[in-house]
PDB file of N, CA and C in Angstrom:
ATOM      1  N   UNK A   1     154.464  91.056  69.278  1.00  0.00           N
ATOM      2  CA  UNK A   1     155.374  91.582  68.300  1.00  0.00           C
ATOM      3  C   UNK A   1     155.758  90.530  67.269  1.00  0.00           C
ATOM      4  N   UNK A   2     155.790  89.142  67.467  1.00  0.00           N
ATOM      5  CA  UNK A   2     156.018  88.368  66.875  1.00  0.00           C
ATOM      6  C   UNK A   2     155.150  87.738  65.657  1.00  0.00           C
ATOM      7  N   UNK A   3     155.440  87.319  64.395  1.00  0.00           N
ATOM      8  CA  UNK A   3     154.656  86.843  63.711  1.00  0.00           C
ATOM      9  C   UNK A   3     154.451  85.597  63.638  1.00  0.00           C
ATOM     10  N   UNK A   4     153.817  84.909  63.119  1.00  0.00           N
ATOM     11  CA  UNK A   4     153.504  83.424  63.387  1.00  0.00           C
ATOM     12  C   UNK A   4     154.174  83.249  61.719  1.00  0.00           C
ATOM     13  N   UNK A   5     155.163  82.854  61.602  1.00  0.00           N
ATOM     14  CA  UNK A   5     155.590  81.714  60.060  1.00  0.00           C
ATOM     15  C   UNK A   5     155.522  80.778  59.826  1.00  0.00           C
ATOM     16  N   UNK A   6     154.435  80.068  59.969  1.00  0.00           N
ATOM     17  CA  UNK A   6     153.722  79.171  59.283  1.00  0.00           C
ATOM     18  C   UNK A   6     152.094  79.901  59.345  1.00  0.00           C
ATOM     19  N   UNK A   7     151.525  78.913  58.304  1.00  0.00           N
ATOM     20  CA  UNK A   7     150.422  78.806  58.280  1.00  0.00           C
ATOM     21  C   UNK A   7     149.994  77.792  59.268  1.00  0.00           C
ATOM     22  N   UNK A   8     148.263  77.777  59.173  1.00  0.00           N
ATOM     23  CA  UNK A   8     147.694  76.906  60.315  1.00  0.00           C
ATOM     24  C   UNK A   8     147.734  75.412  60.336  1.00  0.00           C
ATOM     25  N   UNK A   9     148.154  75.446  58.699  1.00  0.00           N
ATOM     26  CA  UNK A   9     148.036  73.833  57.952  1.00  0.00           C
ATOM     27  C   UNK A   9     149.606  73.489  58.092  1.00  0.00           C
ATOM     28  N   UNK A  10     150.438  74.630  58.626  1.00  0.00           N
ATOM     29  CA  UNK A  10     151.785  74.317  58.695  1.00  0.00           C
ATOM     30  C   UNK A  10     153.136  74.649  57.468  1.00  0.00           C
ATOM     31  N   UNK A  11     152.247  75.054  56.593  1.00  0.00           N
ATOM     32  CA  UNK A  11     153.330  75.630  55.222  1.00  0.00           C
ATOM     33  C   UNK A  11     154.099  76.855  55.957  1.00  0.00           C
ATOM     34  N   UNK A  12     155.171  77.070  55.323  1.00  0.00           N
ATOM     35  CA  UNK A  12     155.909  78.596  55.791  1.00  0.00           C
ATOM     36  C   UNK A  12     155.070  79.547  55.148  1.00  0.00           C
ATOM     37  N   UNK A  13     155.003  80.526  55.477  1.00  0.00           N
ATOM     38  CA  UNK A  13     154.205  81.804  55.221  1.00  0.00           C
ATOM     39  C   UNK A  13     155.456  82.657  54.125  1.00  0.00           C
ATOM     40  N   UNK A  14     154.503  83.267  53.000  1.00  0.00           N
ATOM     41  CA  UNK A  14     155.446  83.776  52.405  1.00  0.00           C
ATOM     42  C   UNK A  14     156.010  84.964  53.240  1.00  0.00           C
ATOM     43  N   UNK A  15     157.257  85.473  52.901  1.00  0.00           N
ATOM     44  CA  UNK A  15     157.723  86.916  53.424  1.00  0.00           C
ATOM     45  C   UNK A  15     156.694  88.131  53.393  1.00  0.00           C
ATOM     46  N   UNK A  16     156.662  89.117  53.685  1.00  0.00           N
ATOM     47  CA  UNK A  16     156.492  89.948  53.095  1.00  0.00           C
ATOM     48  C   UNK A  16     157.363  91.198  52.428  1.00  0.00           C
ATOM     49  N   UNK A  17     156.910  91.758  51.949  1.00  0.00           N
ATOM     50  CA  UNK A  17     157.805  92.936  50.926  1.00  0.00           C
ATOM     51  C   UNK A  17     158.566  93.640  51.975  1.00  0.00           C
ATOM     52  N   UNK A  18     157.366  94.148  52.918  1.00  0.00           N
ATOM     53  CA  UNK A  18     157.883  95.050  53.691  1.00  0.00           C
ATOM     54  C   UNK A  18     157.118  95.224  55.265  1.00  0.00           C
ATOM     55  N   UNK A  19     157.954  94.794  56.105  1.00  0.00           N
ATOM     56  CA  UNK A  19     157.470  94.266  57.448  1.00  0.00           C
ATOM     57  C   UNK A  19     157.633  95.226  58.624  1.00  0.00           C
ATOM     58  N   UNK A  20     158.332  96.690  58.597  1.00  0.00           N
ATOM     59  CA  UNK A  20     157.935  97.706  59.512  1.00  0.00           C
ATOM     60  C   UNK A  20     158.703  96.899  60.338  1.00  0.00           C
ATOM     61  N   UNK A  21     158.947  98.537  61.103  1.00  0.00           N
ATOM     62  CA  UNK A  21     160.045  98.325  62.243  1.00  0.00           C
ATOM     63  C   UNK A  21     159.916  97.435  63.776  1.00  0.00           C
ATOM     64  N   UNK A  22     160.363  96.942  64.466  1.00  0.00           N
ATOM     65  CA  UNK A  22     160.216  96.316  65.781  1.00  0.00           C
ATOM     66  C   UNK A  22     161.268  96.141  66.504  1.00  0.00           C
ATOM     67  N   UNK A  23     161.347  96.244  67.537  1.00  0.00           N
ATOM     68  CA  UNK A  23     162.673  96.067  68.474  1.00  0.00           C
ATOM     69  C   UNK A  23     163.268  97.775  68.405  1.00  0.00           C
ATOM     70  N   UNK A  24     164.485  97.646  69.290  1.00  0.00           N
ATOM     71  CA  UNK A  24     165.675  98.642  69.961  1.00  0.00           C
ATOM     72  C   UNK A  24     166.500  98.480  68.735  1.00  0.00           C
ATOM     73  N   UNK A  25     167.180  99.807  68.292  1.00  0.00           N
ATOM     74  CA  UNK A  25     167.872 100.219  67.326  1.00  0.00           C
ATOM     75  C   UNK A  25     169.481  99.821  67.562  1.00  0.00           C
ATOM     76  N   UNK A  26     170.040  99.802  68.739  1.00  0.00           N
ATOM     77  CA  UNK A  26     171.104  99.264  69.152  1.00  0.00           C
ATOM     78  C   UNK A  26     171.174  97.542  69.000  1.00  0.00           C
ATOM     79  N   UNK A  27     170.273  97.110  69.117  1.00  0.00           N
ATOM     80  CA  UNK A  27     170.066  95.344  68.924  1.00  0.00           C
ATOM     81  C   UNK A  27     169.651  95.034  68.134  1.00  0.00           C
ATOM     82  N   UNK A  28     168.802  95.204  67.208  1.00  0.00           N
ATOM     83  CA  UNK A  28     168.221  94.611  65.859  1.00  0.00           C
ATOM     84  C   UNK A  28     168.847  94.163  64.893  1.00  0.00           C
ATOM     85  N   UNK A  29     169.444  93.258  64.126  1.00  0.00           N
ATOM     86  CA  UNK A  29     169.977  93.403  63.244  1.00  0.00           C
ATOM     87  C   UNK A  29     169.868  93.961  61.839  1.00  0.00           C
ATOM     88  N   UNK A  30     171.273  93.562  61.032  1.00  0.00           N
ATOM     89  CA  UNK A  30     170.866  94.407  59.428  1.00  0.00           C
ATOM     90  C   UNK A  30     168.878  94.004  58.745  1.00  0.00           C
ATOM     91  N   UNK A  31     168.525  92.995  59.059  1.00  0.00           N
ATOM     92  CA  UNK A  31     167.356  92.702  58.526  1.00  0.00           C
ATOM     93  C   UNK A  31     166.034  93.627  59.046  1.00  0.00           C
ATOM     94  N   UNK A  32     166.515  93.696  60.052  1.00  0.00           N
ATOM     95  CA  UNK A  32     165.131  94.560  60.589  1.00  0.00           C
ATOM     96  C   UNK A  32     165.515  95.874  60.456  1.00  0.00           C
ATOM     97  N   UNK A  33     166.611  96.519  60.092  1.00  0.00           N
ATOM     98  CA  UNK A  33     167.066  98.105  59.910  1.00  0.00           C
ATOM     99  C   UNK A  33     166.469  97.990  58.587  1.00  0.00           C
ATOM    100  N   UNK A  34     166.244  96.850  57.774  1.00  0.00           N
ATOM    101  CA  UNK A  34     166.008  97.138  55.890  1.00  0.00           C
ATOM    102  C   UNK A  34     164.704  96.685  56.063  1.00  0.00           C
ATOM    103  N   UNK A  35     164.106  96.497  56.887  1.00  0.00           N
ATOM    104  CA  UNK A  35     162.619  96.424  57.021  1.00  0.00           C
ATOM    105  C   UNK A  35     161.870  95.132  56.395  1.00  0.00           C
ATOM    106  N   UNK A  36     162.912  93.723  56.032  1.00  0.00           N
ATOM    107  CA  UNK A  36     162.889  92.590  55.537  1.00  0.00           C
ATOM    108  C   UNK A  36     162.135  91.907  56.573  1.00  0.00           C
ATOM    109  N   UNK A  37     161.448  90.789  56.468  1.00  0.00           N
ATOM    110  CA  UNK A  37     160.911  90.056  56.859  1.00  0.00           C
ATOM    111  C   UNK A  37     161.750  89.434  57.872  1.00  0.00           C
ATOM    112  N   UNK A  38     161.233  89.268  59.044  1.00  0.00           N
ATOM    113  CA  UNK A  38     162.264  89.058  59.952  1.00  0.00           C
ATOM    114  C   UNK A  38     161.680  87.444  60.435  1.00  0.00           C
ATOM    115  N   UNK A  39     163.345  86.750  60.911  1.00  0.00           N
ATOM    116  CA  UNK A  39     163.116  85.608  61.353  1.00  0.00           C
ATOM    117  C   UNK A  39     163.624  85.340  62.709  1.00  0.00           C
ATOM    118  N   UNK A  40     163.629  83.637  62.873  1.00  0.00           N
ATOM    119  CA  UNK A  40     164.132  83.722  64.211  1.00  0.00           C
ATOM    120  C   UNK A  40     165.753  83.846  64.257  1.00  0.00           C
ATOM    121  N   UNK A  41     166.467  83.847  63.300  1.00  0.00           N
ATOM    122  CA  UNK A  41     167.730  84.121  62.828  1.00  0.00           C
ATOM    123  C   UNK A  41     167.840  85.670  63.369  1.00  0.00           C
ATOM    124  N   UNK A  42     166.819  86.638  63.405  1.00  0.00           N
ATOM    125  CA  UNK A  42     167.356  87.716  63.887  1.00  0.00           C
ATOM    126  C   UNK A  42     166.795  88.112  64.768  1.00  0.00           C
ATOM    127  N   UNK A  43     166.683  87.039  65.475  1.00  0.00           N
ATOM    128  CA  UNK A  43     166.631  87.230  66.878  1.00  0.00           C
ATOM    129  C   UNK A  43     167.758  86.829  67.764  1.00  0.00           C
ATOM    130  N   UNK A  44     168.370  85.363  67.485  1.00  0.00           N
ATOM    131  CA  UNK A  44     169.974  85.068  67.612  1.00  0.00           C
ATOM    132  C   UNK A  44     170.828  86.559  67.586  1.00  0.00           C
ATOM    133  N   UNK A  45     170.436  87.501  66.410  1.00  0.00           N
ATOM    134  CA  UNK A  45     171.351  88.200  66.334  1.00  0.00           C
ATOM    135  C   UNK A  45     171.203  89.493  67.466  1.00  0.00           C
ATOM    136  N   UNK A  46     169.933  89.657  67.532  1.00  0.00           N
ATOM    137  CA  UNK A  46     170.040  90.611  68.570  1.00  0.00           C
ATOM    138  C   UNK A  46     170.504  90.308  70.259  1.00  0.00           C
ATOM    139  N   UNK A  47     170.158  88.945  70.190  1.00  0.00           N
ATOM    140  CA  UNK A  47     170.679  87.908  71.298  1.00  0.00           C
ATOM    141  C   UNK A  47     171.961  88.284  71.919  1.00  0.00           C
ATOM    142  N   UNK A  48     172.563  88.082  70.311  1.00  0.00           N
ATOM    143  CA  UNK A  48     174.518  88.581  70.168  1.00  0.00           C
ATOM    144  C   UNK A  48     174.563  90.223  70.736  1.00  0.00           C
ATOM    145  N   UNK A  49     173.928  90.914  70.070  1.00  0.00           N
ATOM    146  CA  UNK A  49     174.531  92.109  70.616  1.00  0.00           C
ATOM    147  C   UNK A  49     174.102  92.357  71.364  1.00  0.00           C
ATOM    148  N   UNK A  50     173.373  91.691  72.265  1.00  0.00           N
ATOM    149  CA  UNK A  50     172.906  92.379  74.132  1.00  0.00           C
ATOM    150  C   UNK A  50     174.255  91.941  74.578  1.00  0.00           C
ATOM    151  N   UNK A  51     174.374  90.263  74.760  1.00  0.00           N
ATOM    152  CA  UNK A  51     175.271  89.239  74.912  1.00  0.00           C
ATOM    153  C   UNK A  51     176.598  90.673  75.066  1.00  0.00           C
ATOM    154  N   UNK A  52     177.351  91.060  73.893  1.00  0.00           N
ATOM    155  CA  UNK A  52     178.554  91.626  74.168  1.00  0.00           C
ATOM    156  C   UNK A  52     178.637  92.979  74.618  1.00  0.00           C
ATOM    157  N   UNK A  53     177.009  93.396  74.438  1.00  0.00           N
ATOM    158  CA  UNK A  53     176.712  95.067  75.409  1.00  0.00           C
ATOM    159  C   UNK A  53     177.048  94.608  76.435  1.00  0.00           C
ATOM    160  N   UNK A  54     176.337  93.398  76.844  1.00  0.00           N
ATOM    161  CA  UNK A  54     176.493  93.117  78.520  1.00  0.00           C
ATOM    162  C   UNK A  54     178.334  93.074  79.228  1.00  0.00           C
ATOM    163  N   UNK A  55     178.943  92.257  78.145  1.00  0.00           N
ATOM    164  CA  UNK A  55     180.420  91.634  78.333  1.00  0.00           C
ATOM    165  C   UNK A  55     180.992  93.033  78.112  1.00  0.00           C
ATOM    166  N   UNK A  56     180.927  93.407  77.284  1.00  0.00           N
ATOM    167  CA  UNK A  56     181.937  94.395  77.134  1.00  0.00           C
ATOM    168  C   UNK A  56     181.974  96.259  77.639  1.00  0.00           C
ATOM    169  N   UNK A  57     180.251  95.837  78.236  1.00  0.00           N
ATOM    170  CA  UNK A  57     179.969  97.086  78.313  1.00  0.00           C
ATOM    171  C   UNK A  57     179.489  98.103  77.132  1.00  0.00           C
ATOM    172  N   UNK A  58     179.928  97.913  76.261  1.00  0.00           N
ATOM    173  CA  UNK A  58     179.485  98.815  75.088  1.00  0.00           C
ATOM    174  C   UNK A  58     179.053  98.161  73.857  1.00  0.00           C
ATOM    175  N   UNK A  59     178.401  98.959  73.017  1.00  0.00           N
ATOM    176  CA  UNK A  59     178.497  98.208  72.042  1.00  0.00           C
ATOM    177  C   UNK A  59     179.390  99.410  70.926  1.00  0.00           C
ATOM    178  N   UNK A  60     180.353  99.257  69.450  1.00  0.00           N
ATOM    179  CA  UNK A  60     180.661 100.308  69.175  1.00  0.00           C
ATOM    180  C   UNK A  60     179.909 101.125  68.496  1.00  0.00           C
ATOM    181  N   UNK A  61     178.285 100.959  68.543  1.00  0.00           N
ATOM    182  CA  UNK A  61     177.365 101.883  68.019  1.00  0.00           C
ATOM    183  C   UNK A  61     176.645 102.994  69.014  1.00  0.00           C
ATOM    184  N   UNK A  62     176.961 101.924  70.051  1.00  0.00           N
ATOM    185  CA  UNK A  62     176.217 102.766  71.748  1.00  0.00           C
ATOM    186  C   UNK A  62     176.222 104.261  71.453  1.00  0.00           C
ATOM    187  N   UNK A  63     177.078 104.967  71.373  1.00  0.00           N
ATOM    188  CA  UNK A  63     176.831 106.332  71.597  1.00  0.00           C
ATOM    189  C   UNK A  63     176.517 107.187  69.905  1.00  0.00           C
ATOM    190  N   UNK A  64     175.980 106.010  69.210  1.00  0.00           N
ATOM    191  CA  UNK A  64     174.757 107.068  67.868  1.00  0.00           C
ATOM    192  C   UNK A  64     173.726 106.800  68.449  1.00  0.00           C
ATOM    193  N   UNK A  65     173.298 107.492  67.874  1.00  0.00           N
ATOM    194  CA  UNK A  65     171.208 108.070  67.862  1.00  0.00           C
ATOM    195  C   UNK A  65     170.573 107.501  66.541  1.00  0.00           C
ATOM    196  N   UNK A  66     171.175 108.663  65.523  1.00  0.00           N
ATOM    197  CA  UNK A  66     169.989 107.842  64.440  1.00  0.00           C
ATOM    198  C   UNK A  66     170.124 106.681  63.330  1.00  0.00           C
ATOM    199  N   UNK A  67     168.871 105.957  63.491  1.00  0.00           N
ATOM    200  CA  UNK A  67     168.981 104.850  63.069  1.00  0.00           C
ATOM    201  C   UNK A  67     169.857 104.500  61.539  1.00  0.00           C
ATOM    202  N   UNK A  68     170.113 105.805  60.552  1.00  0.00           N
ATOM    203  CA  UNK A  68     170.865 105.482  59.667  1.00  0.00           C
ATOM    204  C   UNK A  68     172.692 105.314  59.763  1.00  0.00           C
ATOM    205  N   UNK A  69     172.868 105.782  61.328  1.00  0.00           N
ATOM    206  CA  UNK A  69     174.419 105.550  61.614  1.00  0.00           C
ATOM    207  C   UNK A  69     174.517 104.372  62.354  1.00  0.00           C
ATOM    208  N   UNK A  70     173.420 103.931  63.335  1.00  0.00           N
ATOM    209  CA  UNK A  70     173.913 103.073  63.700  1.00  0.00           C
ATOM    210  C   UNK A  70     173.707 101.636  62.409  1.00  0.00           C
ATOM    211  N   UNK A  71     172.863 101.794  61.599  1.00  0.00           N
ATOM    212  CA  UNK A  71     173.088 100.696  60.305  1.00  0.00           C
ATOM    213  C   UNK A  71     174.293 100.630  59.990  1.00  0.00           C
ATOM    214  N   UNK A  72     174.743 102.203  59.370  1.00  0.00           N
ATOM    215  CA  UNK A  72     175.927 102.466  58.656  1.00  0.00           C
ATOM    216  C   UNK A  72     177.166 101.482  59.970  1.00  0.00           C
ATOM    217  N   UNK A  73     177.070 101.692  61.221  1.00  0.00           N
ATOM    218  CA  UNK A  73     178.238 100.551  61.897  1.00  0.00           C
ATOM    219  C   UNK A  73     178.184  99.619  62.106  1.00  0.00           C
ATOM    220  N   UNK A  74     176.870  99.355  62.220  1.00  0.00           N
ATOM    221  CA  UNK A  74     176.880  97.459  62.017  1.00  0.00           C
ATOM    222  C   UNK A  74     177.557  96.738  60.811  1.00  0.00           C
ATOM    223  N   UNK A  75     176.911  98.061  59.355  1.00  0.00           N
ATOM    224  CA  UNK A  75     177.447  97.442  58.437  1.00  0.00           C
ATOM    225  C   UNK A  75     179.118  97.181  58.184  1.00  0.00           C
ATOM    226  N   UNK A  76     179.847  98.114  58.841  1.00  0.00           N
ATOM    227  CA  UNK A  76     180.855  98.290  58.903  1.00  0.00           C
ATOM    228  C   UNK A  76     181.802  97.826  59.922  1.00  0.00           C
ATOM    229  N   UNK A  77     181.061  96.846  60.612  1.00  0.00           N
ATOM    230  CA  UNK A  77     181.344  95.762  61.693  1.00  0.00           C
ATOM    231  C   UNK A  77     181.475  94.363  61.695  1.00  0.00           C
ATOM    232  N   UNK A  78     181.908  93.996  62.065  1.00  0.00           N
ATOM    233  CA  UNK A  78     181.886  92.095  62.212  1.00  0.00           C
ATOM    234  C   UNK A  78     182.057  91.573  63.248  1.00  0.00           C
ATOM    235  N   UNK A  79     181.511  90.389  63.455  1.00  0.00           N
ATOM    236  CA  UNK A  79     181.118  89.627  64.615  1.00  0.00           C
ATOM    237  C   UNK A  79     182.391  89.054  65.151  1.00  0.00           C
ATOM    238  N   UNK A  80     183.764  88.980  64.184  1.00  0.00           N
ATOM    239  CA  UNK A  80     184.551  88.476  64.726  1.00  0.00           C
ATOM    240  C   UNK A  80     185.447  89.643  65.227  1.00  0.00           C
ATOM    241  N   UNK A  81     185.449  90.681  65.349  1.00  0.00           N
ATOM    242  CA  UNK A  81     186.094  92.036  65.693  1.00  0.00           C
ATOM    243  C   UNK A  81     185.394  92.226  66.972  1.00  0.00           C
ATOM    244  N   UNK A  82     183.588  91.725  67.159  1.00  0.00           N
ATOM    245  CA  UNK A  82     183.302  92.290  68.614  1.00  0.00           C
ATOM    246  C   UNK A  82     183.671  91.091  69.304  1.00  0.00           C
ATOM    247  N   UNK A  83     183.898  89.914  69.005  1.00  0.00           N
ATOM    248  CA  UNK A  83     184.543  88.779  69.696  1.00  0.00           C
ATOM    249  C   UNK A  83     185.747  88.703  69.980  1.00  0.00           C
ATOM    250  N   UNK A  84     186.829  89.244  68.913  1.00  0.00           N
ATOM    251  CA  UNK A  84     187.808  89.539  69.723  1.00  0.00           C
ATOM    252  C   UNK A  84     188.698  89.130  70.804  1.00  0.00           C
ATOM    253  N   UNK A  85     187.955  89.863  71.676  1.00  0.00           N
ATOM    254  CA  UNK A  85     188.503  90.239  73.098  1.00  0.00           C
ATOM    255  C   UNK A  85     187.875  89.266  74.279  1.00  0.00           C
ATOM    256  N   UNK A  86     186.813  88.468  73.346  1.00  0.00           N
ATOM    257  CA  UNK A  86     186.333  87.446  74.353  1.00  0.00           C
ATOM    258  C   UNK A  86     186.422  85.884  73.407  1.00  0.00           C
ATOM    259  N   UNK A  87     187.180  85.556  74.119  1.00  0.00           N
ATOM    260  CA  UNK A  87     187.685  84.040  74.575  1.00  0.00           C
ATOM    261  C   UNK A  87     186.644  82.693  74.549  1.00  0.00           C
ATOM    262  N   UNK A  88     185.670  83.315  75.066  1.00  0.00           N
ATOM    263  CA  UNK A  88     184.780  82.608  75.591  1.00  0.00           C
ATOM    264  C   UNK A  88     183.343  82.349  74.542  1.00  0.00           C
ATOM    265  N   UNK A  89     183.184  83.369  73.771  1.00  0.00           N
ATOM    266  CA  UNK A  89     182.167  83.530  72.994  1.00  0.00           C
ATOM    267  C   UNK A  89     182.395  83.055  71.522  1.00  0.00           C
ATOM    268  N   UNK A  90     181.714  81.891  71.134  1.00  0.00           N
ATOM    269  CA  UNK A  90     182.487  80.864  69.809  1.00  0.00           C
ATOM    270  C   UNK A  90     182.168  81.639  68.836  1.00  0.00           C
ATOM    271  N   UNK A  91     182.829  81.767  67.784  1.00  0.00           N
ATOM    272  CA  UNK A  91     182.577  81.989  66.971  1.00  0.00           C
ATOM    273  C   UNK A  91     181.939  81.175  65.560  1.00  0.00           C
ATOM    274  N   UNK A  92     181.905  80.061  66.016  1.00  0.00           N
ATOM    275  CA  UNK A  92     180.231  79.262  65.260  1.00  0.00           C
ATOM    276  C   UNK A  92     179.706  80.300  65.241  1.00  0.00           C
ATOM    277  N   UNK A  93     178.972  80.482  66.992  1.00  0.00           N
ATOM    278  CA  UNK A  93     178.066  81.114  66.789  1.00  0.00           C
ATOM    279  C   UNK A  93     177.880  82.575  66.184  1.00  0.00           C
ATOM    280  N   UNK A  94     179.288  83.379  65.602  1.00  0.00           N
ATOM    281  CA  UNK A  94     178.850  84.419  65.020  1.00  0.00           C
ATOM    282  C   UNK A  94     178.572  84.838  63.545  1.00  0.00           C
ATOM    283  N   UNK A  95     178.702  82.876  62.957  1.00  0.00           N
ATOM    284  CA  UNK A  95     178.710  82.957  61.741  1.00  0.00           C
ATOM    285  C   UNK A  95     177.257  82.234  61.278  1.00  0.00           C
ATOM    286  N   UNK A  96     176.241  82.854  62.432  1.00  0.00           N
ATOM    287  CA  UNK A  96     175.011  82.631  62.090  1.00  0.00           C
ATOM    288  C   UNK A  96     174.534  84.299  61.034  1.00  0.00           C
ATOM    289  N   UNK A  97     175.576  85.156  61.342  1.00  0.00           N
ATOM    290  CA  UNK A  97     175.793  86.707  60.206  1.00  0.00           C
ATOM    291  C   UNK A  97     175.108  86.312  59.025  1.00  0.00           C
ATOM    292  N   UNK A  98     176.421  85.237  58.443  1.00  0.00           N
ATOM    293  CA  UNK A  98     176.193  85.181  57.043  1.00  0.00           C
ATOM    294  C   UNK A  98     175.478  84.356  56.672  1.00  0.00           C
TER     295      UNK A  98
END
């Protein structure tokens, strides 16, 4: 599933326009819902939202289906609102977002 970003000589590989879907709709982040070239940055992010499915039990998108609502709540979400309630989980790390 993964792409290789670099080249063989080691340059970064350009993006592409448009890179098609991969991963679970509940974990992916905004980049892979817009079909952007995905990095290892959004993989951290899907990292995060197993991470607080697991802690919290839910995530607040868990109970949509299609993929344009659960965008619509991510977008309408922040990393420091699902942190919250946990103590434990830095928020450095949720300002790998922006």
């Amino acid at each position: 599933m993964a792409r290789m970003f670099t080249e063989i000589d080691g340059r970064i590989r350009k993006p592409r326009d448009h890179a098609g879907f991969r991963g679970t709709l509940r974990y992916v982040s905004l980049t892979v819902h817009s079909r952007a070239e995905r990095t290892p940055r959004d993989d951290l992010i899907a990292w995060f939202y197993s991470m607080i499915e697991l802690i919290n039990g839910k995530l607040p998108w868990s109970n949509l289906i299609a993929a344009k609502d659960i965008e619509e709540a991510k977008r309408n979400e922040t990393f420091e609102n699902l942190c919250k309630d946990q103590p434990n989980i830095s928020l450095e790390f949720a300002k790998v977002k922006n």
